[in-house]
C-alpha atoms as a PDB file:
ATOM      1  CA  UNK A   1     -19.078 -25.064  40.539  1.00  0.00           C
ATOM      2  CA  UNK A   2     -20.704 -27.916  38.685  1.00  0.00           C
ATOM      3  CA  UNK A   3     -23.689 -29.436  40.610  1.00  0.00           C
ATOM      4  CA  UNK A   4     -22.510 -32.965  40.212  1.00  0.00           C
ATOM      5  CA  UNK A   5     -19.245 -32.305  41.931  1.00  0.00           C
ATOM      6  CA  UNK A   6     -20.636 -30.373  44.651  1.00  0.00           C
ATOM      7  CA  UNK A   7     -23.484 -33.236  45.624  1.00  0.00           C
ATOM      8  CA  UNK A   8     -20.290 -35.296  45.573  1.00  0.00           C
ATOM      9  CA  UNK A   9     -18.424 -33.731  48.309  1.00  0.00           C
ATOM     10  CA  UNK A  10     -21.054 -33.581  50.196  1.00  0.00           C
ATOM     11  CA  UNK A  11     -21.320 -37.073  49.931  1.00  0.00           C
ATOM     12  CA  UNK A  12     -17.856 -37.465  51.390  1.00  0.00           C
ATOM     13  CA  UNK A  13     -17.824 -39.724  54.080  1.00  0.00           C
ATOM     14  CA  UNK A  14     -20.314 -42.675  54.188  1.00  0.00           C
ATOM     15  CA  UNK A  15     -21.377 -45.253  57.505  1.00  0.00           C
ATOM     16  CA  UNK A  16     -21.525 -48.871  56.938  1.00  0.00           C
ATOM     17  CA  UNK A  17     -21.304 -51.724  59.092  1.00  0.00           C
ATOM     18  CA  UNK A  18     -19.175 -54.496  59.903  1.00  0.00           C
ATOM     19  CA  UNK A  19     -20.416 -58.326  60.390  1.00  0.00           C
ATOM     20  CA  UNK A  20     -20.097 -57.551  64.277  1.00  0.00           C
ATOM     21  CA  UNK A  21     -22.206 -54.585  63.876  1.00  0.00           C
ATOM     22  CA  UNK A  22     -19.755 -51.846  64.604  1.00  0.00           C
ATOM     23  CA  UNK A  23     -20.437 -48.439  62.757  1.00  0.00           C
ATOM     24  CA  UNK A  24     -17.123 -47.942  59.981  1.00  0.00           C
ATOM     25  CA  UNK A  25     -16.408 -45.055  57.997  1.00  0.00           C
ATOM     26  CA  UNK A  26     -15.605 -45.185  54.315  1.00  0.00           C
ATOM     27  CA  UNK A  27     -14.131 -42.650  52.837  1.00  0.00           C
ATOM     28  CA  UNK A  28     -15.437 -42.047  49.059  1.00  0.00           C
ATOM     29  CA  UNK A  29     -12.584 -41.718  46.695  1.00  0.00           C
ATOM     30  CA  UNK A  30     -13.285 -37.970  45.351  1.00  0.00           C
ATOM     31  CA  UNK A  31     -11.883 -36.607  41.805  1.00  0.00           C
ATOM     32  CA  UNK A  32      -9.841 -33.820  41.564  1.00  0.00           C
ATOM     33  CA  UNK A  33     -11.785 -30.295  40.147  1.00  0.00           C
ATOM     34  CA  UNK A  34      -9.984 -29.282  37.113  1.00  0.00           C
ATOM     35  CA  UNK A  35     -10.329 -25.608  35.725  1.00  0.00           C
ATOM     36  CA  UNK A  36      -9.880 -24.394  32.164  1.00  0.00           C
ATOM     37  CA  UNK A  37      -6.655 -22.864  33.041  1.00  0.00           C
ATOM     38  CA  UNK A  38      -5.400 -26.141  34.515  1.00  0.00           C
ATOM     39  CA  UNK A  39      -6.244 -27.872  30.896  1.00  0.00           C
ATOM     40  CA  UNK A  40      -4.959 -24.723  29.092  1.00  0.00           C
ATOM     41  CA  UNK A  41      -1.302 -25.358  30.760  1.00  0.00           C
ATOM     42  CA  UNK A  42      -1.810 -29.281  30.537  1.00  0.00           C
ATOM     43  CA  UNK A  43      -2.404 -28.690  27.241  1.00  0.00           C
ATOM     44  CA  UNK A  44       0.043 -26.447  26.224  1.00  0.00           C
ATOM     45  CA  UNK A  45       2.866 -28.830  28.074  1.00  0.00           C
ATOM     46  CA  UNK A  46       1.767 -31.421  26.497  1.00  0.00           C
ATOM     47  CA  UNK A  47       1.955 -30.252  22.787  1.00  0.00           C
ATOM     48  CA  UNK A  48       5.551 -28.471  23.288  1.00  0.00           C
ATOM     49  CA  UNK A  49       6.086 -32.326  24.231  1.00  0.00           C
ATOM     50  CA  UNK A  50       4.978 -33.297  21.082  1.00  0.00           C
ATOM     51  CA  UNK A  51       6.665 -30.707  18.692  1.00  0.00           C
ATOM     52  CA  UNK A  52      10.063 -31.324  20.428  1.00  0.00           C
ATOM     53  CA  UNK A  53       9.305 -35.469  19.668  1.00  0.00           C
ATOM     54  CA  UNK A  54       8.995 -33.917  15.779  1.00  0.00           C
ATOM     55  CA  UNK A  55      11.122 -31.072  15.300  1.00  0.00           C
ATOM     56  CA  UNK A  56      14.247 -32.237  17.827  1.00  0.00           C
ATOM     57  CA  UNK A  57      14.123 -35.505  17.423  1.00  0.00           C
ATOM     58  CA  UNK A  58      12.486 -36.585  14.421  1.00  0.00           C
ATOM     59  CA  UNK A  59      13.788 -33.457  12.139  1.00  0.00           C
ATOM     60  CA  UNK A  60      16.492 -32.269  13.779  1.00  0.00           C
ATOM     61  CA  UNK A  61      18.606 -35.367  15.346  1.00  0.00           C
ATOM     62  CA  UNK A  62      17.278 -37.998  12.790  1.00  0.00           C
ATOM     63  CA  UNK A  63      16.653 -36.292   9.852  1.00  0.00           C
ATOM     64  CA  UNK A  64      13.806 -38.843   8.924  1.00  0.00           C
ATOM     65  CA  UNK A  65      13.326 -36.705   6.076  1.00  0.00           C
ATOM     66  CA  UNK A  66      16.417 -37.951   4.075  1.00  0.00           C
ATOM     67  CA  UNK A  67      15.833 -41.718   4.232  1.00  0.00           C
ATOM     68  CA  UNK A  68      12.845 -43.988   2.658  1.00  0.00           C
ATOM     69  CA  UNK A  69      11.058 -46.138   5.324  1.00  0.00           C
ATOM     70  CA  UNK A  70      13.404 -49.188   3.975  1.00  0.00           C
ATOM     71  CA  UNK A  71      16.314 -47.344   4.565  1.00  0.00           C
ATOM     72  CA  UNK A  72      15.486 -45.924   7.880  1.00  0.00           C
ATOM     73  CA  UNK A  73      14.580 -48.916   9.591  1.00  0.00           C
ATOM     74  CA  UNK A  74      18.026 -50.555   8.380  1.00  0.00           C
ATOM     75  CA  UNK A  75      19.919 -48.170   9.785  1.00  0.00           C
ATOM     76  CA  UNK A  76      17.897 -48.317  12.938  1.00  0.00           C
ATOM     77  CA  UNK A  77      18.553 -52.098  12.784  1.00  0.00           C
ATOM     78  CA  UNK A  78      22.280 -51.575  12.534  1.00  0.00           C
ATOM     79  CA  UNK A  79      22.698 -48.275  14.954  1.00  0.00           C
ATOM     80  CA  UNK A  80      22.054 -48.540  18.823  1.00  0.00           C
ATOM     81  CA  UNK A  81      22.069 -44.686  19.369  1.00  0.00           C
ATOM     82  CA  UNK A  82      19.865 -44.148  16.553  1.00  0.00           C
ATOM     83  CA  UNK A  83      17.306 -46.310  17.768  1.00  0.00           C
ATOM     84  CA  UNK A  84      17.236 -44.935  21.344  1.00  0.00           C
ATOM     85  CA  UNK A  85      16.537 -41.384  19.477  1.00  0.00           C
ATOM     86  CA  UNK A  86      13.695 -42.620  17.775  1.00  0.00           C
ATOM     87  CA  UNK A  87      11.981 -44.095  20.675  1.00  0.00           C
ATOM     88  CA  UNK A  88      12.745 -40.483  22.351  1.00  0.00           C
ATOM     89  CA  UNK A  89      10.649 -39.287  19.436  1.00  0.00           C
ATOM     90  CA  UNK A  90       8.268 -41.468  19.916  1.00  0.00           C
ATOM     91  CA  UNK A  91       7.884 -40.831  23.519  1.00  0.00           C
ATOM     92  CA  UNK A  92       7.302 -37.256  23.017  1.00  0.00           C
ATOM     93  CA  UNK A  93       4.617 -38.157  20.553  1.00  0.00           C
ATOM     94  CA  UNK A  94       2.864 -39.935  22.442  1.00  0.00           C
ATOM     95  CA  UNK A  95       2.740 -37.580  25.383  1.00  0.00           C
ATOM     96  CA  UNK A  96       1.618 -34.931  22.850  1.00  0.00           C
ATOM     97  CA  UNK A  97      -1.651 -36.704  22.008  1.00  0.00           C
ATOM     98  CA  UNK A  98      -2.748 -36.179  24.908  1.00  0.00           C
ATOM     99  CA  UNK A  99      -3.247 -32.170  23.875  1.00  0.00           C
ATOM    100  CA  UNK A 100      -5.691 -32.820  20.985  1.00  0.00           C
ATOM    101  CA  UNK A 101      -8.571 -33.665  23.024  1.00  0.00           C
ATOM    102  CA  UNK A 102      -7.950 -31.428  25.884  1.00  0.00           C
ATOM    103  CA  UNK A 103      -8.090 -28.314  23.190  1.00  0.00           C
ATOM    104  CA  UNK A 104     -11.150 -29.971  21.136  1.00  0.00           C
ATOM    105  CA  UNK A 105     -13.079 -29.877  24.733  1.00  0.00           C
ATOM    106  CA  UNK A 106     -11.476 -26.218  25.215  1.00  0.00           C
ATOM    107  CA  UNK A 107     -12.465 -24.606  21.960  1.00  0.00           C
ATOM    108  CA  UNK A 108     -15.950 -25.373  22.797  1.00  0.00           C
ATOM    109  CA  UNK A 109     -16.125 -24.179  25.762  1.00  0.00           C
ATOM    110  CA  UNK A 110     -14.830 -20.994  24.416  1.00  0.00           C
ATOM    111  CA  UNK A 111     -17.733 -21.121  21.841  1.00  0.00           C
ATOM    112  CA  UNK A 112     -20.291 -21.380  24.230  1.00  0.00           C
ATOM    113  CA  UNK A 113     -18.986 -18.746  26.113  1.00  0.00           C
ATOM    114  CA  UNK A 114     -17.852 -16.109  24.346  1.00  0.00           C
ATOM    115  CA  UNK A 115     -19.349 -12.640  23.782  1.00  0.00           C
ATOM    116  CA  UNK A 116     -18.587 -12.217  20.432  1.00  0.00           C
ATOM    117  CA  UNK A 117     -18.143 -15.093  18.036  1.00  0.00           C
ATOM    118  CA  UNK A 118     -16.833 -12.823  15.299  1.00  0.00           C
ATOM    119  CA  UNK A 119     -13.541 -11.614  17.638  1.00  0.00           C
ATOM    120  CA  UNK A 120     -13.307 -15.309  18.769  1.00  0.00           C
ATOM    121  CA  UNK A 121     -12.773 -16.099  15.111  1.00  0.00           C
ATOM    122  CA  UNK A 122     -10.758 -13.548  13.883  1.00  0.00           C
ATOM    123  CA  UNK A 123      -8.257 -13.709  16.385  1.00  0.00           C
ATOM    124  CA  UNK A 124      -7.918 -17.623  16.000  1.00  0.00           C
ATOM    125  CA  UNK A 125      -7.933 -17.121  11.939  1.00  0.00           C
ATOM    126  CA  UNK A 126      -5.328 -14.171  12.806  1.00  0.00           C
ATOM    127  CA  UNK A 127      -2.663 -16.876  15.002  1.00  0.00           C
ATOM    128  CA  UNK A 128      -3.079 -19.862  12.831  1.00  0.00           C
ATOM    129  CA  UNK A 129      -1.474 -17.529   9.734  1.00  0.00           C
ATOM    130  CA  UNK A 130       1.181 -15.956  12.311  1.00  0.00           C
ATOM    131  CA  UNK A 131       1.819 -19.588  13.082  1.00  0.00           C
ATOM    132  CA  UNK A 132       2.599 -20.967   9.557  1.00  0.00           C
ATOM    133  CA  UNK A 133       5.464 -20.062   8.760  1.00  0.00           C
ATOM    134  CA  UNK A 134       7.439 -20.771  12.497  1.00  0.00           C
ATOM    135  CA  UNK A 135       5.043 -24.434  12.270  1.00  0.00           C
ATOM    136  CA  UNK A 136       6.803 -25.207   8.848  1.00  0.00           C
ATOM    137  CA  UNK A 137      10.082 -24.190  10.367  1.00  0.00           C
ATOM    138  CA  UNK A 138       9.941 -27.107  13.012  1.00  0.00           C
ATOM    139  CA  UNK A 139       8.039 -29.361  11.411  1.00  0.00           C
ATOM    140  CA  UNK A 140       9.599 -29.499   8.098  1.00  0.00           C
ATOM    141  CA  UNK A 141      12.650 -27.208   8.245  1.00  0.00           C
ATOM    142  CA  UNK A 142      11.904 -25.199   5.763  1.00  0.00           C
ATOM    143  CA  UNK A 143      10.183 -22.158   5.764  1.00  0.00           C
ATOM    144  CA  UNK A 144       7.424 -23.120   3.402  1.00  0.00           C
ATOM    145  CA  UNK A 145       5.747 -26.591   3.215  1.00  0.00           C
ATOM    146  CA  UNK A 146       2.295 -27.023   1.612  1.00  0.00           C
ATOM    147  CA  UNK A 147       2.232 -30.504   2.527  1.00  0.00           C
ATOM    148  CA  UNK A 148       0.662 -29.590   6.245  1.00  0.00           C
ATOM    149  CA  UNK A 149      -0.400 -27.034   7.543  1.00  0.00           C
ATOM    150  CA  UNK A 150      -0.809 -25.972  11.680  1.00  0.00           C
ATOM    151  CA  UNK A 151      -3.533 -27.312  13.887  1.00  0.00           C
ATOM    152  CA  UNK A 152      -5.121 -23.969  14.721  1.00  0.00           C
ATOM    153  CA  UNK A 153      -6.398 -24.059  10.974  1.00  0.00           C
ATOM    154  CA  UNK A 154      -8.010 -27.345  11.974  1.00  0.00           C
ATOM    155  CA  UNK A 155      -9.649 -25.236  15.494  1.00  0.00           C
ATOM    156  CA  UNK A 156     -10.678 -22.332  12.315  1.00  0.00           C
ATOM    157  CA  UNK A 157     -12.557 -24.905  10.672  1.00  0.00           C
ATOM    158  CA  UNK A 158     -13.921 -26.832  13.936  1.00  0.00           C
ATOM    159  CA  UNK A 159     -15.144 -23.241  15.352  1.00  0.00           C
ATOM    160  CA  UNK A 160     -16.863 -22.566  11.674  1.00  0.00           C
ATOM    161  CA  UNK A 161     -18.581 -25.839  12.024  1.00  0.00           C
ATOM    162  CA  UNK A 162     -19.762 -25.274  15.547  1.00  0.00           C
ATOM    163  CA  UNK A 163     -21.655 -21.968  14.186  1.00  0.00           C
ATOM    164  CA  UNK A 164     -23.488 -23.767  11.611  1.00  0.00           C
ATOM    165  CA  UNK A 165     -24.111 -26.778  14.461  1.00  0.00           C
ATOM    166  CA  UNK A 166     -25.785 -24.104  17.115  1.00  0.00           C
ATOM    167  CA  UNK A 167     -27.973 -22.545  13.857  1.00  0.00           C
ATOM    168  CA  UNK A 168     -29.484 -25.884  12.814  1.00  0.00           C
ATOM    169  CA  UNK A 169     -29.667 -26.710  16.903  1.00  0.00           C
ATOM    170  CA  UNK A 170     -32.428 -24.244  17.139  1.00  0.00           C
ATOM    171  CA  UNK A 171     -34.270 -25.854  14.832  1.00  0.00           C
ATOM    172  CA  UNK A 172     -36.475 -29.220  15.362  1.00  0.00           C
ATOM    173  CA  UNK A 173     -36.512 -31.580  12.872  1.00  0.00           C
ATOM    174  CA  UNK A 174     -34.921 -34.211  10.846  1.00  0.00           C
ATOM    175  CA  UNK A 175     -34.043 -32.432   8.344  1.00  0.00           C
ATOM    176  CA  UNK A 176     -31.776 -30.079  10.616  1.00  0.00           C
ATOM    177  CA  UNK A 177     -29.945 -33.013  11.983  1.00  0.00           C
ATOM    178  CA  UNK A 178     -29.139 -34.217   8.964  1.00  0.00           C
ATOM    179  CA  UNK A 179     -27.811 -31.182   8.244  1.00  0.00           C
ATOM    180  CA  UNK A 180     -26.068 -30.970  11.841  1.00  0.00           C
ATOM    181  CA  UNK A 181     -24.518 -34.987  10.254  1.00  0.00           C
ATOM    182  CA  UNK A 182     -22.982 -32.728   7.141  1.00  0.00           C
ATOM    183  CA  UNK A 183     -21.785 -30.237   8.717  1.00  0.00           C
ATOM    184  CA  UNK A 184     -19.677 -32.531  10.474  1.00  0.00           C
ATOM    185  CA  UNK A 185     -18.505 -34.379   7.227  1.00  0.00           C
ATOM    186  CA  UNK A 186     -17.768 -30.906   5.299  1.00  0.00           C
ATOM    187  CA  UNK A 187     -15.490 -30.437   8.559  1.00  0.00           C
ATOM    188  CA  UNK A 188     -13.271 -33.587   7.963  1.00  0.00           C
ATOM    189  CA  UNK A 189     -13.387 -33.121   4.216  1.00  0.00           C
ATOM    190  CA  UNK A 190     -12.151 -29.401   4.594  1.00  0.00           C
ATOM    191  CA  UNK A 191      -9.531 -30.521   6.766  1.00  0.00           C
ATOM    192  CA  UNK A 192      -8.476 -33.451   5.108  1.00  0.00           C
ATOM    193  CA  UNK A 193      -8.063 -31.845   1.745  1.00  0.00           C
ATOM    194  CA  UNK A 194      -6.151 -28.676   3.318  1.00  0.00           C
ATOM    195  CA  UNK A 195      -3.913 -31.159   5.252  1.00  0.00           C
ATOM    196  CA  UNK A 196      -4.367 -29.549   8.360  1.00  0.00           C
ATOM    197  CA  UNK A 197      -2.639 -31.193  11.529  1.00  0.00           C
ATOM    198  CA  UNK A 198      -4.946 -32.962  13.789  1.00  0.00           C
ATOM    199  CA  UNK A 199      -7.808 -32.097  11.789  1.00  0.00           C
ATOM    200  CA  UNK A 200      -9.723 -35.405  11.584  1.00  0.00           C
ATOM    201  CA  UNK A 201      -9.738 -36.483  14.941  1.00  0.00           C
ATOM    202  CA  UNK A 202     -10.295 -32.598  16.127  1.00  0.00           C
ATOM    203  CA  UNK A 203     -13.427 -32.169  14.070  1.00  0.00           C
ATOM    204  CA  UNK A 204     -14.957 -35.405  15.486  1.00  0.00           C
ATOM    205  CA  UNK A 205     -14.125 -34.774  18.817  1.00  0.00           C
ATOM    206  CA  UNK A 206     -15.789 -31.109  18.750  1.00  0.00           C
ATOM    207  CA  UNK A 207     -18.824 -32.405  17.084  1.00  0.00           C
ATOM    208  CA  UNK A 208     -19.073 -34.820  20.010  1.00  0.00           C
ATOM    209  CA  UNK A 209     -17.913 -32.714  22.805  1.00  0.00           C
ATOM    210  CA  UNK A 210     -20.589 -30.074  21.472  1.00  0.00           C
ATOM    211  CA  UNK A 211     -23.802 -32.091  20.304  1.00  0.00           C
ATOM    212  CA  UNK A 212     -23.631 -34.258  23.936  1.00  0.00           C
ATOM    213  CA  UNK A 213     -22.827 -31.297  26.074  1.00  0.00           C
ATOM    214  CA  UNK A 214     -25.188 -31.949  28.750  1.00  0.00           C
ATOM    215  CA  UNK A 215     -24.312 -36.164  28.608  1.00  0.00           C
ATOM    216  CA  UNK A 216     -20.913 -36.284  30.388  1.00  0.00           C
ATOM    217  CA  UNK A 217     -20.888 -39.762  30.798  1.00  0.00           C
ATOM    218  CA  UNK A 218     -21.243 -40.358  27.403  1.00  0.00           C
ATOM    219  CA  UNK A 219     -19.280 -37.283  25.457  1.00  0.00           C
ATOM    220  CA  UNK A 220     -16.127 -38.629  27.669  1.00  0.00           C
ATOM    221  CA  UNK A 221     -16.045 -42.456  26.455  1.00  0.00           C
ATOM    222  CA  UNK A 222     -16.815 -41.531  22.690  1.00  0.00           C
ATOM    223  CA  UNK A 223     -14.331 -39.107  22.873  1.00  0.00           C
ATOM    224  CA  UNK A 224     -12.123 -41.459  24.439  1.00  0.00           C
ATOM    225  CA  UNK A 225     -13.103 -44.013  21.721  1.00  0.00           C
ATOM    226  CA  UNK A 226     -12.428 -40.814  18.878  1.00  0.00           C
ATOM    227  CA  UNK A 227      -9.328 -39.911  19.985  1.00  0.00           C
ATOM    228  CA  UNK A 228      -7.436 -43.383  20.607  1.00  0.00           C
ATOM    229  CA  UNK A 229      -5.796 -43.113  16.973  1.00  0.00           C
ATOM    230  CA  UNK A 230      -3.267 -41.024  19.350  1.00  0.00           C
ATOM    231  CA  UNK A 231      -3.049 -43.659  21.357  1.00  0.00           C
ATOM    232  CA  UNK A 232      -2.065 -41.859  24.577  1.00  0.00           C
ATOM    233  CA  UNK A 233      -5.002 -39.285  23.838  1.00  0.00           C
ATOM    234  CA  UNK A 234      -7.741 -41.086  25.555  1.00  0.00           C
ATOM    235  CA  UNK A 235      -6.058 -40.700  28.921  1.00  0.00           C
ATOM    236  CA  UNK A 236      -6.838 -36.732  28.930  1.00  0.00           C
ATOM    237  CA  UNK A 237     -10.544 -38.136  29.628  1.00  0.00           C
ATOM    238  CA  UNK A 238     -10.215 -38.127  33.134  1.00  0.00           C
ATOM    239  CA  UNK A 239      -9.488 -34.042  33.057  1.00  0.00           C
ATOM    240  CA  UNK A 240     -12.248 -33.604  30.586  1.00  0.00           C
ATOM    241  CA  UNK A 241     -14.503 -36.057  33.091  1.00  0.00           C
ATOM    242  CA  UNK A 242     -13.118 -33.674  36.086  1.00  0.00           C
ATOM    243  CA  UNK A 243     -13.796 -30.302  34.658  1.00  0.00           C
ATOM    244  CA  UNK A 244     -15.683 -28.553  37.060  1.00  0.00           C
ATOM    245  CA  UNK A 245     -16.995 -25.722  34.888  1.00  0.00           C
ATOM    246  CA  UNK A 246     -15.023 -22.971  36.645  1.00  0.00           C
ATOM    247  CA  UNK A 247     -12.221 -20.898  34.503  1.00  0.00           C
ATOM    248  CA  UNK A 248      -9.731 -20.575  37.394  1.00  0.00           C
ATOM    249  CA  UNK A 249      -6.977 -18.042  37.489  1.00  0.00           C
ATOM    250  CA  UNK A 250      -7.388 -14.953  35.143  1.00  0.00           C
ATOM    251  CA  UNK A 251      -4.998 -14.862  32.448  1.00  0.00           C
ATOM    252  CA  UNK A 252      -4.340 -13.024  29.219  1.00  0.00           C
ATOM    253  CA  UNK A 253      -5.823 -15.164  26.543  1.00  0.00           C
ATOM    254  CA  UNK A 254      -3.413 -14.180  24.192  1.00  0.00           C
ATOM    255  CA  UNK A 255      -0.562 -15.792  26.139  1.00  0.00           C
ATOM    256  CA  UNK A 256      -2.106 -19.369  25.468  1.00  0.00           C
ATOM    257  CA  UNK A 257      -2.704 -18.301  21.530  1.00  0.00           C
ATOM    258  CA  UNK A 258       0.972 -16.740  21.460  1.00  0.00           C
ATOM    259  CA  UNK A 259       2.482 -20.309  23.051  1.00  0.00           C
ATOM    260  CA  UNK A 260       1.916 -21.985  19.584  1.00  0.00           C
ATOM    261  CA  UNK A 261       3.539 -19.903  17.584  1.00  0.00           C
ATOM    262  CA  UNK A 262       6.579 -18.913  20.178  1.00  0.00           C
ATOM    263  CA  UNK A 263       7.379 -22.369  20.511  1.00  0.00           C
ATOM    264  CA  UNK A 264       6.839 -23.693  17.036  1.00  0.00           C
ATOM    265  CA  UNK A 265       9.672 -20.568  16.363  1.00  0.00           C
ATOM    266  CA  UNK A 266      12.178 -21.390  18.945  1.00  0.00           C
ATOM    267  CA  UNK A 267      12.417 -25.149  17.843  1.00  0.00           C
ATOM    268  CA  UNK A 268      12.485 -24.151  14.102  1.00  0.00           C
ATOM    269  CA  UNK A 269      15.131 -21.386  15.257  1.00  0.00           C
ATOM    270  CA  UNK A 270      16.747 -24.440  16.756  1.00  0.00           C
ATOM    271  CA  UNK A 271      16.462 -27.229  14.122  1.00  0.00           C
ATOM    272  CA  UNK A 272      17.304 -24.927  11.170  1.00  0.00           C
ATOM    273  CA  UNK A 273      19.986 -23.451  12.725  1.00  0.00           C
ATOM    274  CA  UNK A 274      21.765 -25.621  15.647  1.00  0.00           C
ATOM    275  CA  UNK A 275      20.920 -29.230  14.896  1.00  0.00           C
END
């Protein structure tokens, strides 16, 4: 359990005083623990919220695709029902940002604990190609679209980056930091150029989360700050801020990695084919 947490409940219940001189009891508000499998199904609810806002709504229902941004908000001027879908999508949108920092915060901790780097990887460089295909499906209904590509090609490039951030860590100097600086930058480029989903914000947010690992206080409100360009995104703070180091119930990795592309398929499956 994480030290901080534990001097806190033991800190419960504290006496003070009244004016008369009468003993009270306050109760200290506590925070609730949150475990990595709590933030892995948080997280995972949270983005099917956010690919239903695009592939449903957005793709499916509105067909944003087919209009220019002139010609889509006339006809959400001019049609009721059309404008209560696109505040739908919008909703679900929003609700999804609240994933990207929750599974910035979780691939580090995965970094930093894993027994082999080279499997960790692999197998994330192995699901972000499984998930292309079934992530163009829903996103762009088609079955190829080089245009973007799926955010665990962003976490390939944010885990890269973290190897090359713990190498120059182990070295003093200001040199290395500098280096540690363009690491980070070689991270946005890479995913800016390959138009990966999510990748600016992720990068930043890993580099944070990872560099000020030890400075809670202080990793939580810049990440906070980061990840406000998703609006909603900041709010996942507070489960970052009650993490309480401990993994929780033992599940199959591979169920979590398996989500993204399962779900990105159904809703393709269901835009390309029902809607």
């Amino acid at each position: 359990m994480r030290k901080d947490y534990q001097d806190y409940q033991e800190q419960e219940e504290q006496v003070e005083y009244d004016r008369y001189g009468n003993p009270k009891k306050k109760r200290r508000r506590r925070y609730i623990p949150v475990t990595a499998a709590k933030m892995k199904v948080f997280g995972c609810v949270t983005m099917l919220c956010y690919s239903i806002g695009v592939a449903v709504f957005q793709n499916g229902l509105l067909h944003m695709s087919d209009y220019t941004t002139t010609e889509f908000s006339d006809l959400l001027s001019s049609d009721a029902s059309m404008m209560t879908l696109a505040g739908w999508a919008s909703a679900f949108q929003m609700i999804g940002g609240l994933a990207v920092p929750i599974f910035a915060f979780l691939l580090v901790e995965g970094f930093r604990r894993t027994s082999s780097y080279k499997n960790y990887f692999l197998s994330l460089l192995g699901f972000a190609v499984l998930s292309e295909v079934p992530y163009d499906l829903a996103m762009s209904d088609s079955f190829w679209d080089p245009s973007s590509q799926n955010a665990l090609f962003s976490m390939v490039i944010c885990l890269a980056m973290l190897y090359g951030l713990r190498m120059m860590e182990e070295k003093k100097g200001f040199q290395y930091r500098l280096m540690q600086i363009l690491l980070v930058i070689a991270g946005v480029l890479w995913c800016e150029l390959l138009n990966l989903a999510f990748g600016l914000c992720e990068v930043l947010l890993v580099a944070v989360y990872y560099l000020l690992y030890d400075k809670r206080g202080v990793k939580v409100l810049l990440g906070c700050a980061i990840s406000i360009m998703y609006v909603t995104a900041p709010f996942s703070g507070y489960l970052i801020w009650g993490y309480d180091g401990q993994q929780g119930w033992h599940e199959n990795k591979y169920v979590f990695y398996l989500f993204y592309p399962v779900h990105l398929l159904v809703l393709g499956f269901i835009v390309h084919f029902l809607l």
